[in-house]
PDBML (XML) file of the C-alpha atoms, coordinates in Angstrom:
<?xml version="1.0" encoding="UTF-8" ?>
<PDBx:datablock datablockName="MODEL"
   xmlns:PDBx="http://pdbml.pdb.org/schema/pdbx-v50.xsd"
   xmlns:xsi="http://www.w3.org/2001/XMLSchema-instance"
   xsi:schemaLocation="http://pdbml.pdb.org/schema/pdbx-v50.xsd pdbx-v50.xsd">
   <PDBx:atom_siteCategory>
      <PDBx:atom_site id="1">
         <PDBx:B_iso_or_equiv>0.00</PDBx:B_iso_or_equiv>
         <PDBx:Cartn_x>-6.329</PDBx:Cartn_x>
         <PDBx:Cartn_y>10.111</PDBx:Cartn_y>
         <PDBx:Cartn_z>-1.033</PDBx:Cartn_z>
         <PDBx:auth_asym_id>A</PDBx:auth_asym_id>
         <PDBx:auth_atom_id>CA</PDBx:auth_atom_id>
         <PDBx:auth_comp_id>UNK</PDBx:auth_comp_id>
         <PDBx:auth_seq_id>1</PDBx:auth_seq_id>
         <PDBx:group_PDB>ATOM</PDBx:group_PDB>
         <PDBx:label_alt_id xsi:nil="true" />
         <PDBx:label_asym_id>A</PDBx:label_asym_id>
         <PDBx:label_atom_id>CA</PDBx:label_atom_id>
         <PDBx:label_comp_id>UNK</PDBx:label_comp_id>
         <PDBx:label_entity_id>1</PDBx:label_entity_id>
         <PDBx:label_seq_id>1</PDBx:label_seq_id>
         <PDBx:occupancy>1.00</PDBx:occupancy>
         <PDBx:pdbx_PDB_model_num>1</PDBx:pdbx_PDB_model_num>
         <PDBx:type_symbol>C</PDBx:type_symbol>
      </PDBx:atom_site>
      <PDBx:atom_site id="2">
         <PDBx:B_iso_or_equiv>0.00</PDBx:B_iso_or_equiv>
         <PDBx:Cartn_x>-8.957</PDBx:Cartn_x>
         <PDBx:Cartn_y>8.219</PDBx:Cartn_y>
         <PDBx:Cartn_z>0.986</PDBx:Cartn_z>
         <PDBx:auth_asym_id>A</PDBx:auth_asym_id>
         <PDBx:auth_atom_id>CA</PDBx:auth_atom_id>
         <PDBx:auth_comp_id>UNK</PDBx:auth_comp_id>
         <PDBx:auth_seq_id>2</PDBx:auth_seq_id>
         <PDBx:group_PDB>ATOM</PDBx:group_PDB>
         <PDBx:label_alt_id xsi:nil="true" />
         <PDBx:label_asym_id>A</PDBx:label_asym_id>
         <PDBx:label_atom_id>CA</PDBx:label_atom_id>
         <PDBx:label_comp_id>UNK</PDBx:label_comp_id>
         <PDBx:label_entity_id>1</PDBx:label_entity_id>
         <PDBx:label_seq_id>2</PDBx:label_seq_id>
         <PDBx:occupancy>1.00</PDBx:occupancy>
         <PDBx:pdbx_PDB_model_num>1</PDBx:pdbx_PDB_model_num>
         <PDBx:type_symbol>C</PDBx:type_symbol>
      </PDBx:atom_site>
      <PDBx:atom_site id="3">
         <PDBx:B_iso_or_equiv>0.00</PDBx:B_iso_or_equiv>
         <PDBx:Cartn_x>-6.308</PDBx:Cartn_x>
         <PDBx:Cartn_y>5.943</PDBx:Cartn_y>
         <PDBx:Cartn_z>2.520</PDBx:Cartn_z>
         <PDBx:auth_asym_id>A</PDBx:auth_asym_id>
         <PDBx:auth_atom_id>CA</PDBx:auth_atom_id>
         <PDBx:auth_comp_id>UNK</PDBx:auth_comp_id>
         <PDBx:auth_seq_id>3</PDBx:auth_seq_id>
         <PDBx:group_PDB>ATOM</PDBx:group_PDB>
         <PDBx:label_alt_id xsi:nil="true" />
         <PDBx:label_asym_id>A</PDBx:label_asym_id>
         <PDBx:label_atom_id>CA</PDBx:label_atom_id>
         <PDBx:label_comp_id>UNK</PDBx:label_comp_id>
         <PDBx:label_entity_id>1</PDBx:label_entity_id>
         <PDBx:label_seq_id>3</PDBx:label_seq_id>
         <PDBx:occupancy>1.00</PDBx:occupancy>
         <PDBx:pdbx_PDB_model_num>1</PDBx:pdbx_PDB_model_num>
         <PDBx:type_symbol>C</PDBx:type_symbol>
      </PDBx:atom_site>
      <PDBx:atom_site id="4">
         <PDBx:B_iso_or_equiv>0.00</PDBx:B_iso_or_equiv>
         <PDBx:Cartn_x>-4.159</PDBx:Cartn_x>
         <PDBx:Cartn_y>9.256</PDBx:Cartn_y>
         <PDBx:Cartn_z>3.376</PDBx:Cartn_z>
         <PDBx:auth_asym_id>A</PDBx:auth_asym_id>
         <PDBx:auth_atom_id>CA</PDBx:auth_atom_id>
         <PDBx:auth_comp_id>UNK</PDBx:auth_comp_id>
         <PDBx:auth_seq_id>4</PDBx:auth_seq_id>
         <PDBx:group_PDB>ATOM</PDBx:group_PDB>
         <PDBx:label_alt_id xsi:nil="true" />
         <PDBx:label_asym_id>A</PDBx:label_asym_id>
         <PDBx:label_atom_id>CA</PDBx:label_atom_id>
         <PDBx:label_comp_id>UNK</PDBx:label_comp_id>
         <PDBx:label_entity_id>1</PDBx:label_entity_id>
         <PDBx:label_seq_id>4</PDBx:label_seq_id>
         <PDBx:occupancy>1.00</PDBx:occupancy>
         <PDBx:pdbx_PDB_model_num>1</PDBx:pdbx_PDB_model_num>
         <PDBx:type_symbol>C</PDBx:type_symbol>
      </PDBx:atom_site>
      <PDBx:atom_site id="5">
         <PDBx:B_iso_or_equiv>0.00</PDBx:B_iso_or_equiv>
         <PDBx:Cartn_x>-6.790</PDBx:Cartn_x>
         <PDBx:Cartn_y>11.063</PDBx:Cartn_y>
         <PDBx:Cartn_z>5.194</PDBx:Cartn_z>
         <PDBx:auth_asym_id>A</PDBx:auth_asym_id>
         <PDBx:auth_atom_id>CA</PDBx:auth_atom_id>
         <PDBx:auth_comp_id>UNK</PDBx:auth_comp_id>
         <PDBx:auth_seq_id>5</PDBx:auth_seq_id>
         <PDBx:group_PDB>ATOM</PDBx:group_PDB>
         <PDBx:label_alt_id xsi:nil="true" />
         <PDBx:label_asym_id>A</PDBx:label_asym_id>
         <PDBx:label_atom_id>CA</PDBx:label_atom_id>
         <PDBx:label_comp_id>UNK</PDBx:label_comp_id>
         <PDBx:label_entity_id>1</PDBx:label_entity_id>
         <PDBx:label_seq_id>5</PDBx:label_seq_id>
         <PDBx:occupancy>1.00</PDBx:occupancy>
         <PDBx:pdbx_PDB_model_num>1</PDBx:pdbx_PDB_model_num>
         <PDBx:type_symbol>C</PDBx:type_symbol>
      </PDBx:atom_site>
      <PDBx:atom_site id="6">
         <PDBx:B_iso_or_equiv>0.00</PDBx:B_iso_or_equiv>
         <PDBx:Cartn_x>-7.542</PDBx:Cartn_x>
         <PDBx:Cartn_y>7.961</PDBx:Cartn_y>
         <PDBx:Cartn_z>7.084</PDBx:Cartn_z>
         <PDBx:auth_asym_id>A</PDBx:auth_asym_id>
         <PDBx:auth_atom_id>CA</PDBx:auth_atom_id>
         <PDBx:auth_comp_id>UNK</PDBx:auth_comp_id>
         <PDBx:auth_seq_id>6</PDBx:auth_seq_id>
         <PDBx:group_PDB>ATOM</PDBx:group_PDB>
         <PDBx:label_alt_id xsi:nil="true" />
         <PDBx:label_asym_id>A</PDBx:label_asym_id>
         <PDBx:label_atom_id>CA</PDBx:label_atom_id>
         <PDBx:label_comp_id>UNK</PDBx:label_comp_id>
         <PDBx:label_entity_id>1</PDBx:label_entity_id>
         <PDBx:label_seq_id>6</PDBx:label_seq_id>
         <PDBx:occupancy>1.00</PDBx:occupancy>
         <PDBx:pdbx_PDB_model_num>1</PDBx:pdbx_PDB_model_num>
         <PDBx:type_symbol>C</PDBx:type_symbol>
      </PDBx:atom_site>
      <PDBx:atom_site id="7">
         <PDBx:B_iso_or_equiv>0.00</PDBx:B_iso_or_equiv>
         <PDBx:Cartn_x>-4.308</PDBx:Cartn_x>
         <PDBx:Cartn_y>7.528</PDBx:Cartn_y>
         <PDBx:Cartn_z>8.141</PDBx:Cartn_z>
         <PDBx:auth_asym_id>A</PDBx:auth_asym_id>
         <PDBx:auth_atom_id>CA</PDBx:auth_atom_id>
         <PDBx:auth_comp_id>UNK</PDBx:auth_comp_id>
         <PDBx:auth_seq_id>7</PDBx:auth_seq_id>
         <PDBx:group_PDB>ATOM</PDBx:group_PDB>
         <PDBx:label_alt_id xsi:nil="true" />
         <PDBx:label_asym_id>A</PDBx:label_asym_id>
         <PDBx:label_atom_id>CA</PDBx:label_atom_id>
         <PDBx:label_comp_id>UNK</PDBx:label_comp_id>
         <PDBx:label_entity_id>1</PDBx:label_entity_id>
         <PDBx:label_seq_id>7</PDBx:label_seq_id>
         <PDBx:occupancy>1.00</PDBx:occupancy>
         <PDBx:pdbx_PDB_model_num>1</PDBx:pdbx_PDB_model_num>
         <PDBx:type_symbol>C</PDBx:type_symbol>
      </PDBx:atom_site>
      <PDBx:atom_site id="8">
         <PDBx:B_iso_or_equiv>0.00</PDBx:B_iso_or_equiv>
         <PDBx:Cartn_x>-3.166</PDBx:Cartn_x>
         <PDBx:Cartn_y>11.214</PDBx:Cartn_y>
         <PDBx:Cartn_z>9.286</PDBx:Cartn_z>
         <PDBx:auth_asym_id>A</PDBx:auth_asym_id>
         <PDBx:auth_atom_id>CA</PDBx:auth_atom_id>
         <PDBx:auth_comp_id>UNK</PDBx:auth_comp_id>
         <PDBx:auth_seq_id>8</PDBx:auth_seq_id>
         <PDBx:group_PDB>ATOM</PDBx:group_PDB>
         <PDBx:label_alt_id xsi:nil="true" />
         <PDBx:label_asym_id>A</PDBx:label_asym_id>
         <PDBx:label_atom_id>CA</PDBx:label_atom_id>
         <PDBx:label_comp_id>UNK</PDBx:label_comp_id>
         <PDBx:label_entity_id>1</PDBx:label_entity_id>
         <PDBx:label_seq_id>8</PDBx:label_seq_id>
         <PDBx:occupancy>1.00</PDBx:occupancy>
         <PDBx:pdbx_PDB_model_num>1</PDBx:pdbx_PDB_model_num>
         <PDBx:type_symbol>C</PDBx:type_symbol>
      </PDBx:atom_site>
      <PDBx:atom_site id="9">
         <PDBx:B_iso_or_equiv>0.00</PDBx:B_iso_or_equiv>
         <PDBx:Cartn_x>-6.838</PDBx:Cartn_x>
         <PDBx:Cartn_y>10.737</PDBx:Cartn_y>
         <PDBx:Cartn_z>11.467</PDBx:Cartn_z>
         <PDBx:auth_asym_id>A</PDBx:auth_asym_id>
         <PDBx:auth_atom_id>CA</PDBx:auth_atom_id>
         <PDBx:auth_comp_id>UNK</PDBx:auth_comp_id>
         <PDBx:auth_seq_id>9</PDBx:auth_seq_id>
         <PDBx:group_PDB>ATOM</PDBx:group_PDB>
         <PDBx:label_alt_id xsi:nil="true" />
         <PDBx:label_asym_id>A</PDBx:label_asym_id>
         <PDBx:label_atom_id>CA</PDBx:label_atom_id>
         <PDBx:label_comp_id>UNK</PDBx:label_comp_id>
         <PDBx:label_entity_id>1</PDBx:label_entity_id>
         <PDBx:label_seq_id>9</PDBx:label_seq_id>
         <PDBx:occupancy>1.00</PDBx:occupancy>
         <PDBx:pdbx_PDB_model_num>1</PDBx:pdbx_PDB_model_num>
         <PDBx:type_symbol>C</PDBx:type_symbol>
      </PDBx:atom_site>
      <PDBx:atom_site id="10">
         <PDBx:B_iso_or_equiv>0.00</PDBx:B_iso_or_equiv>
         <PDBx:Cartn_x>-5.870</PDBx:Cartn_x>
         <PDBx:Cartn_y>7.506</PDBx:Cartn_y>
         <PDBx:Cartn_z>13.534</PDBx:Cartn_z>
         <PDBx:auth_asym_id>A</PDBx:auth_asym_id>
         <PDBx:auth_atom_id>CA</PDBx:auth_atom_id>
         <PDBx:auth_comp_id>UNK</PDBx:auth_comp_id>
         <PDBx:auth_seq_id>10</PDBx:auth_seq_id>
         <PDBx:group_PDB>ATOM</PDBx:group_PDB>
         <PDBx:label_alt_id xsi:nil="true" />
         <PDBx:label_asym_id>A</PDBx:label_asym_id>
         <PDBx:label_atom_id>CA</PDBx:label_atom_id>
         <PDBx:label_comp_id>UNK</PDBx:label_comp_id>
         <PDBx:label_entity_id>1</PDBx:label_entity_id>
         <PDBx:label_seq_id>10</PDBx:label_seq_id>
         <PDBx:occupancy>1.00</PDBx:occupancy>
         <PDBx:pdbx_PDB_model_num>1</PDBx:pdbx_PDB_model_num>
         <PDBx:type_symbol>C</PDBx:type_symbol>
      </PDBx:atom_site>
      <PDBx:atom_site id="11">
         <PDBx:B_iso_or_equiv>0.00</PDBx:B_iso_or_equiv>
         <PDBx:Cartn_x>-1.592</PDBx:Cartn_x>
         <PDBx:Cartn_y>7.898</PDBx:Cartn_y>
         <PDBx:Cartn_z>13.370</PDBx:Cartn_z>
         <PDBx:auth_asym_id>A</PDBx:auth_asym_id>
         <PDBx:auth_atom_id>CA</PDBx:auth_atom_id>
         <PDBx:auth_comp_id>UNK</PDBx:auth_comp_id>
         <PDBx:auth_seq_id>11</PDBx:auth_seq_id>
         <PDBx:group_PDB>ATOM</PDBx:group_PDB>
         <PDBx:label_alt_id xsi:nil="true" />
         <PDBx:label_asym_id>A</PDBx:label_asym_id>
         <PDBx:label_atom_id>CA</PDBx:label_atom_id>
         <PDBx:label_comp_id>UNK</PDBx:label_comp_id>
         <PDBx:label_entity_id>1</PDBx:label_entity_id>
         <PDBx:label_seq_id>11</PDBx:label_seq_id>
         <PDBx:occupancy>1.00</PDBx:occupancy>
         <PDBx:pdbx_PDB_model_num>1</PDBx:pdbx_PDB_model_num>
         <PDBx:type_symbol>C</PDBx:type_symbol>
      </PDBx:atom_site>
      <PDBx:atom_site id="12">
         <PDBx:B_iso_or_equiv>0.00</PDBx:B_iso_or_equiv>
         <PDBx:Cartn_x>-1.286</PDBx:Cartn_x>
         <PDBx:Cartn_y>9.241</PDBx:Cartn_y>
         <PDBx:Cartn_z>16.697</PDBx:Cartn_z>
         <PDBx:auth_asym_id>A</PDBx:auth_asym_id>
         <PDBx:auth_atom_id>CA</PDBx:auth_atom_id>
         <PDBx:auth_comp_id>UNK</PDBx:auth_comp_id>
         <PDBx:auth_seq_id>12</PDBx:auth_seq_id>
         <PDBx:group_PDB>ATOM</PDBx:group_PDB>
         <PDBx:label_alt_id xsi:nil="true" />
         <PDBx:label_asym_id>A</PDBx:label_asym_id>
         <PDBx:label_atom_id>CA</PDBx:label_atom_id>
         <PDBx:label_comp_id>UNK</PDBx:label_comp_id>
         <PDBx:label_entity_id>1</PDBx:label_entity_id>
         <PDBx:label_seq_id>12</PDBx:label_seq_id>
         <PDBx:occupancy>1.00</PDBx:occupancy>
         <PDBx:pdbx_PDB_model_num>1</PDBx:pdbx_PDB_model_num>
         <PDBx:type_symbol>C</PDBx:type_symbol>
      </PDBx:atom_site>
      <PDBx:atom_site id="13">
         <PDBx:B_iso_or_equiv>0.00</PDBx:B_iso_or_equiv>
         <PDBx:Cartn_x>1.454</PDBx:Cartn_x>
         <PDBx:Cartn_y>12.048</PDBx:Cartn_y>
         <PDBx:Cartn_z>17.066</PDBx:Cartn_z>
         <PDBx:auth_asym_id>A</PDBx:auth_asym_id>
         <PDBx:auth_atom_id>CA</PDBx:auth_atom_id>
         <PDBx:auth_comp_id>UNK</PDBx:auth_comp_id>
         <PDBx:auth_seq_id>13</PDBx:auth_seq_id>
         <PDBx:group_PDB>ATOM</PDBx:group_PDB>
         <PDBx:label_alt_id xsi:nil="true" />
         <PDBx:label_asym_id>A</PDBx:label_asym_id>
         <PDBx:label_atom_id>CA</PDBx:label_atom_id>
         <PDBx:label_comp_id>UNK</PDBx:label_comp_id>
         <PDBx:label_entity_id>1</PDBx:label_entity_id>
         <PDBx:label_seq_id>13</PDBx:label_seq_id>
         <PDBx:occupancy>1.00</PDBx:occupancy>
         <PDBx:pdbx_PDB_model_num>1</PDBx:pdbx_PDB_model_num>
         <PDBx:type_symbol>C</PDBx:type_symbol>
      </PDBx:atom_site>
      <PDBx:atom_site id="14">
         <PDBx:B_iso_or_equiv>0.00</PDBx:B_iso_or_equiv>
         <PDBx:Cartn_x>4.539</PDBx:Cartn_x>
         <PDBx:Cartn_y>9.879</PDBx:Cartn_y>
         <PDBx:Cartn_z>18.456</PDBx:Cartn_z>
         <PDBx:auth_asym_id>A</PDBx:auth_asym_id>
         <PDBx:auth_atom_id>CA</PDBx:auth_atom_id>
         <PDBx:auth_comp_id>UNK</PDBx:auth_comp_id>
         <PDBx:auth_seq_id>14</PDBx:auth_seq_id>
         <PDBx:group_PDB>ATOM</PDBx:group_PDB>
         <PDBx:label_alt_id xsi:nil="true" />
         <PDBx:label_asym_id>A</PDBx:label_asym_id>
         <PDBx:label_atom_id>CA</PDBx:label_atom_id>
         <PDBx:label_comp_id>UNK</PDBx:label_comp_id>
         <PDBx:label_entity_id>1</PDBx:label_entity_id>
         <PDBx:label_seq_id>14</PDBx:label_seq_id>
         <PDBx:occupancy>1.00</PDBx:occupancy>
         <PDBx:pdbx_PDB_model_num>1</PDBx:pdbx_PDB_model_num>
         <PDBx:type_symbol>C</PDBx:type_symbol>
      </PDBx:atom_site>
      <PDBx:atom_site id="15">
         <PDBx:B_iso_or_equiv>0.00</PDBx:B_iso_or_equiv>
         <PDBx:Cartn_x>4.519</PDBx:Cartn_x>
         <PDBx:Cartn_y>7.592</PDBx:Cartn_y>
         <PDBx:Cartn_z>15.162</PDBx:Cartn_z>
         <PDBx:auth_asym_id>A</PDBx:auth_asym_id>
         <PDBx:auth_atom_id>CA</PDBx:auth_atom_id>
         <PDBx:auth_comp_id>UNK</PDBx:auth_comp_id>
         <PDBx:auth_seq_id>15</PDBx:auth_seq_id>
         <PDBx:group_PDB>ATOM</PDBx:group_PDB>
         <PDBx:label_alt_id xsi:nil="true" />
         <PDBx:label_asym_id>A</PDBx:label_asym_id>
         <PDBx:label_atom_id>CA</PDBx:label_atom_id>
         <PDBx:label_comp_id>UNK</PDBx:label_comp_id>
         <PDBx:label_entity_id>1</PDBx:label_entity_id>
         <PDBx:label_seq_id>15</PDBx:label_seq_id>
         <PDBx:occupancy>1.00</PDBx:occupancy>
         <PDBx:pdbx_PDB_model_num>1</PDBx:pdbx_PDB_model_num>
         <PDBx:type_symbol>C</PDBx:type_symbol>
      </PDBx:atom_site>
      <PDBx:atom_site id="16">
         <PDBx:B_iso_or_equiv>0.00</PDBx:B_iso_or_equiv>
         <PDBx:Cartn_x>3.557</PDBx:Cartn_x>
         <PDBx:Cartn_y>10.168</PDBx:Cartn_y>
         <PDBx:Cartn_z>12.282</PDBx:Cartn_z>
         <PDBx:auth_asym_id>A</PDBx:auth_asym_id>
         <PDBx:auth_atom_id>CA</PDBx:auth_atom_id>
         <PDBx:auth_comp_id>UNK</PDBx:auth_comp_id>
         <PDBx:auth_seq_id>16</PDBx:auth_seq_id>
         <PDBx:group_PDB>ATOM</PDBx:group_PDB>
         <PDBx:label_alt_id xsi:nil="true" />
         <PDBx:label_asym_id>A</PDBx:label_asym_id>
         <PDBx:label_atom_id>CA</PDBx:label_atom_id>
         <PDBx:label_comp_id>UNK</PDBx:label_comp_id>
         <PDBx:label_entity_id>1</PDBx:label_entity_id>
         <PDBx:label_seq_id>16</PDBx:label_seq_id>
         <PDBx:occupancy>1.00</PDBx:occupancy>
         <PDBx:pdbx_PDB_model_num>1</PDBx:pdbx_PDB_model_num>
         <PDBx:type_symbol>C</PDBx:type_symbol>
      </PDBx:atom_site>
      <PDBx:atom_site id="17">
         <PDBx:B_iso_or_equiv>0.00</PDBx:B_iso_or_equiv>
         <PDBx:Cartn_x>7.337</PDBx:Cartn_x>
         <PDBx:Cartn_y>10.957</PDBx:Cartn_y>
         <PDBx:Cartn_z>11.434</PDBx:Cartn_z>
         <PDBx:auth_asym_id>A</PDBx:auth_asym_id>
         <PDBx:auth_atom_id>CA</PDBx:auth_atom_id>
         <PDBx:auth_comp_id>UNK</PDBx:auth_comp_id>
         <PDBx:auth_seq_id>17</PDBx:auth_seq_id>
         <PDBx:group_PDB>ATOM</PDBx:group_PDB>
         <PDBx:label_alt_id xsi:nil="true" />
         <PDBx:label_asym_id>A</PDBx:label_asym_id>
         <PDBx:label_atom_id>CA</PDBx:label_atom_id>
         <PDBx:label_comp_id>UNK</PDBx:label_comp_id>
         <PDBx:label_entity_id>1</PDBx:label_entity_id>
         <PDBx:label_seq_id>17</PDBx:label_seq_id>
         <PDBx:occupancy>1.00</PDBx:occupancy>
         <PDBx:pdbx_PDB_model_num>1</PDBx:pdbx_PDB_model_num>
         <PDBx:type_symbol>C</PDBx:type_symbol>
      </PDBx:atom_site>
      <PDBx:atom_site id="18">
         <PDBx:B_iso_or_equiv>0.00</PDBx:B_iso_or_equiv>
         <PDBx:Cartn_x>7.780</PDBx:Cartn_x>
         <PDBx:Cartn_y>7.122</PDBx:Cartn_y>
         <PDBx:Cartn_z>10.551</PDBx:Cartn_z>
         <PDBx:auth_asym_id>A</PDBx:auth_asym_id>
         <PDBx:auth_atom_id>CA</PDBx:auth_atom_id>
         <PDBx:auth_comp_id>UNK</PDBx:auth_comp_id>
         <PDBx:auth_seq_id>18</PDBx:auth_seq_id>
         <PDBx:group_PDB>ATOM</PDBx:group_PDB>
         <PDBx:label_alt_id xsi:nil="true" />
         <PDBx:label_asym_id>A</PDBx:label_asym_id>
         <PDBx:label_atom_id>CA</PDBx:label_atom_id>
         <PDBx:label_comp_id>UNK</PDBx:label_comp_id>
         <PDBx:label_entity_id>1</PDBx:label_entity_id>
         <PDBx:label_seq_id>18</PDBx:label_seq_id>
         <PDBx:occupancy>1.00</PDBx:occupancy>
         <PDBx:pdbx_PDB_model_num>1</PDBx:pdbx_PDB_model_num>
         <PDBx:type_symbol>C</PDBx:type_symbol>
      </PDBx:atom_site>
      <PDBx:atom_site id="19">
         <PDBx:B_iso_or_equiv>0.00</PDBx:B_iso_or_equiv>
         <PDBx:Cartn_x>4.515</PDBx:Cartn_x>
         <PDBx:Cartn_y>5.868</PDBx:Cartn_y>
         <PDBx:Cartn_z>9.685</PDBx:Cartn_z>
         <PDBx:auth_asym_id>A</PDBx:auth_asym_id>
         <PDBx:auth_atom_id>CA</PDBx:auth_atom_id>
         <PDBx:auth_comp_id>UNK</PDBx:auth_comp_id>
         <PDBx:auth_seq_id>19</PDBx:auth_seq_id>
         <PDBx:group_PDB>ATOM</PDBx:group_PDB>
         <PDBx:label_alt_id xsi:nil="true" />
         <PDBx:label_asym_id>A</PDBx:label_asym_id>
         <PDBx:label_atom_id>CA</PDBx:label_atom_id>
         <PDBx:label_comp_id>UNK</PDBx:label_comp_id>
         <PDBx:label_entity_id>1</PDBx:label_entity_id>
         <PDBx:label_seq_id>19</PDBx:label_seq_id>
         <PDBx:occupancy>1.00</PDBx:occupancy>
         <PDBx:pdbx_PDB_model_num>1</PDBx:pdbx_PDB_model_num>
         <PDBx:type_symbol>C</PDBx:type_symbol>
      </PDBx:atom_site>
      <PDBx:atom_site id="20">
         <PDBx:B_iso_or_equiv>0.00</PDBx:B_iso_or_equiv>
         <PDBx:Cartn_x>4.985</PDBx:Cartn_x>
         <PDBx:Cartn_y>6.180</PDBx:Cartn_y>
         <PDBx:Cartn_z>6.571</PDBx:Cartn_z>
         <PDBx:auth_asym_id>A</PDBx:auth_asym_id>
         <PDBx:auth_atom_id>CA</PDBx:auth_atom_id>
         <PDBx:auth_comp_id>UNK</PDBx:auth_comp_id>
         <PDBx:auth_seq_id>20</PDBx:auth_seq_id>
         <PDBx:group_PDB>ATOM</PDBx:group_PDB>
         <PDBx:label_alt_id xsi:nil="true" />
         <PDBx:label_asym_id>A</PDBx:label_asym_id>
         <PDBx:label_atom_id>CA</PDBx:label_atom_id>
         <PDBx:label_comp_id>UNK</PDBx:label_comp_id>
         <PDBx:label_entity_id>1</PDBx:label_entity_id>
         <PDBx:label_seq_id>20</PDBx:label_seq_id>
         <PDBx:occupancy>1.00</PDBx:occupancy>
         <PDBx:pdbx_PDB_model_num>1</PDBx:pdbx_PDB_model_num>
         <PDBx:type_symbol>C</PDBx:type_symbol>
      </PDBx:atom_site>
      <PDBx:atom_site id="21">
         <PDBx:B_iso_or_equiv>0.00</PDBx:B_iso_or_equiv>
         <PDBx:Cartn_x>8.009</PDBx:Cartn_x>
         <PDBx:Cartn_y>3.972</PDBx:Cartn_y>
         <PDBx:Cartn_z>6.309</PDBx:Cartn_z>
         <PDBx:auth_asym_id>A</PDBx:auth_asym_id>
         <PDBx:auth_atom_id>CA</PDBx:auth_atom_id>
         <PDBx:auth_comp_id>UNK</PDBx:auth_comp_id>
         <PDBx:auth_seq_id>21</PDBx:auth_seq_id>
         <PDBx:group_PDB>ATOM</PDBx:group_PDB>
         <PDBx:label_alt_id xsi:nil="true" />
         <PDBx:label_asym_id>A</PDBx:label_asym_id>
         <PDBx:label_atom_id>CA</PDBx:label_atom_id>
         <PDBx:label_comp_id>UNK</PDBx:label_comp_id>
         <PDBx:label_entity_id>1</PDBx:label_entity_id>
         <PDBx:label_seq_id>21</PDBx:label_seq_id>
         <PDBx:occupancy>1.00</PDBx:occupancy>
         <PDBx:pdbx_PDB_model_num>1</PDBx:pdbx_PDB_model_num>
         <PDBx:type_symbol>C</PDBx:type_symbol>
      </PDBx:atom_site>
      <PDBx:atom_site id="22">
         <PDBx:B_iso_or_equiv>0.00</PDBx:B_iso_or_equiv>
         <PDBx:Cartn_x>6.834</PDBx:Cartn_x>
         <PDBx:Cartn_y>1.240</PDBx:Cartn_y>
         <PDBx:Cartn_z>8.653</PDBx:Cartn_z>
         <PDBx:auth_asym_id>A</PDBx:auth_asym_id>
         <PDBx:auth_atom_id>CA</PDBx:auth_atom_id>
         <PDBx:auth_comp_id>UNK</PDBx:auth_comp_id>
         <PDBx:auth_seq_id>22</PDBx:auth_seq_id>
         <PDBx:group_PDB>ATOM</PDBx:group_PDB>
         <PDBx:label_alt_id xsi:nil="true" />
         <PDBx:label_asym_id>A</PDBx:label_asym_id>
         <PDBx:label_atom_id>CA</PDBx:label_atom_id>
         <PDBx:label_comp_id>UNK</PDBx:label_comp_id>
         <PDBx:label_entity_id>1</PDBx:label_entity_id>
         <PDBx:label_seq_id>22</PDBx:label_seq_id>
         <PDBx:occupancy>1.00</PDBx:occupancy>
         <PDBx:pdbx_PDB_model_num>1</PDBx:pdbx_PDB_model_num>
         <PDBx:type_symbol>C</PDBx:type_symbol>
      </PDBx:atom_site>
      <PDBx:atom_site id="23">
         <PDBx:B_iso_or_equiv>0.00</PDBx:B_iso_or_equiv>
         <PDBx:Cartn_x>3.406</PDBx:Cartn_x>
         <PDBx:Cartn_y>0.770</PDBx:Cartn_y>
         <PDBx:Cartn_z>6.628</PDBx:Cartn_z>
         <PDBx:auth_asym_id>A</PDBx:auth_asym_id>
         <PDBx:auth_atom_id>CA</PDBx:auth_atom_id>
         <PDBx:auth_comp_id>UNK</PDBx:auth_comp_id>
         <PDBx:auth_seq_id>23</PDBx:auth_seq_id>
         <PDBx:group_PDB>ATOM</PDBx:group_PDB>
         <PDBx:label_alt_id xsi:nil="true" />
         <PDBx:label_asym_id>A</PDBx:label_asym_id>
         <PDBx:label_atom_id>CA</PDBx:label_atom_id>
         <PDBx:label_comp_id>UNK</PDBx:label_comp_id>
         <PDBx:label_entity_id>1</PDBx:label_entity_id>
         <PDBx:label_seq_id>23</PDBx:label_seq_id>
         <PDBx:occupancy>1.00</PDBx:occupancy>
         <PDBx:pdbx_PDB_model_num>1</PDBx:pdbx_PDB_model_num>
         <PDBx:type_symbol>C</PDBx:type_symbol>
      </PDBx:atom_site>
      <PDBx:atom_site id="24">
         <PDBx:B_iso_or_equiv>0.00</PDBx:B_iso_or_equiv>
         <PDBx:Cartn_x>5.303</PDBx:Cartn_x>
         <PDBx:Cartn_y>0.777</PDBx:Cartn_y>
         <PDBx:Cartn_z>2.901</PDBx:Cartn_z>
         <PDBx:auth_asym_id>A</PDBx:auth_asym_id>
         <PDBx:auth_atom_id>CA</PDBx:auth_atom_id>
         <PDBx:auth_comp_id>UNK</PDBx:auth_comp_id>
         <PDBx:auth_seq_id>24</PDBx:auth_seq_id>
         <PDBx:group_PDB>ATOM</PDBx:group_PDB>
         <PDBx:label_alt_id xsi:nil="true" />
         <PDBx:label_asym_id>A</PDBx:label_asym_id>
         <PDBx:label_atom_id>CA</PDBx:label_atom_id>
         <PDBx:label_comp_id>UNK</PDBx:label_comp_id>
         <PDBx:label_entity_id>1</PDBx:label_entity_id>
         <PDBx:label_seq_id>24</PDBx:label_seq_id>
         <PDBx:occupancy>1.00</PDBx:occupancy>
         <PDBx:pdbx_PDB_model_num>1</PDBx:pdbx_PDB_model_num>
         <PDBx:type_symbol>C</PDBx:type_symbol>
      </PDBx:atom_site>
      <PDBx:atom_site id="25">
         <PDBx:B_iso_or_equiv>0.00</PDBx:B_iso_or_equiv>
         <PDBx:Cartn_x>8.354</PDBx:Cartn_x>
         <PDBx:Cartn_y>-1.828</PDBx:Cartn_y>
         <PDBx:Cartn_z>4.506</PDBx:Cartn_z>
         <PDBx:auth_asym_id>A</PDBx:auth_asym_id>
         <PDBx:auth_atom_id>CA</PDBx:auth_atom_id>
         <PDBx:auth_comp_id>UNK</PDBx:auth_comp_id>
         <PDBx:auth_seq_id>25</PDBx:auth_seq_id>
         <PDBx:group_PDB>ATOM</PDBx:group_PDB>
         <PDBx:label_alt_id xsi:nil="true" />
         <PDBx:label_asym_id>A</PDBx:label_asym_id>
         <PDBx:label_atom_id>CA</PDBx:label_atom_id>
         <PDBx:label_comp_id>UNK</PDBx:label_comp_id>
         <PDBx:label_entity_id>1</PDBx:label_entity_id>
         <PDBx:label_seq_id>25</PDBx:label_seq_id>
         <PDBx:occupancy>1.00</PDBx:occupancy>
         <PDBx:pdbx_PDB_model_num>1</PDBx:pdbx_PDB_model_num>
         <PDBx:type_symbol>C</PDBx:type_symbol>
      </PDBx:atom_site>
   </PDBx:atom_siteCategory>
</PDBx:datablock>
């Protein structure tokens, strides 16, 4: 949950729709 909050803070907009899938692969 930490991790998740983190990451929605310092994902700018352009990447969000993917970040998920480049970070896991």
């Amino acid at each position: 949950a930490q991790v998740e909050t983190a990451l929605e803070k310092v994902t700018p907009d352009e990447f969000r729709l993917h970040a998920h899938h480049w970070l896991i692969l």
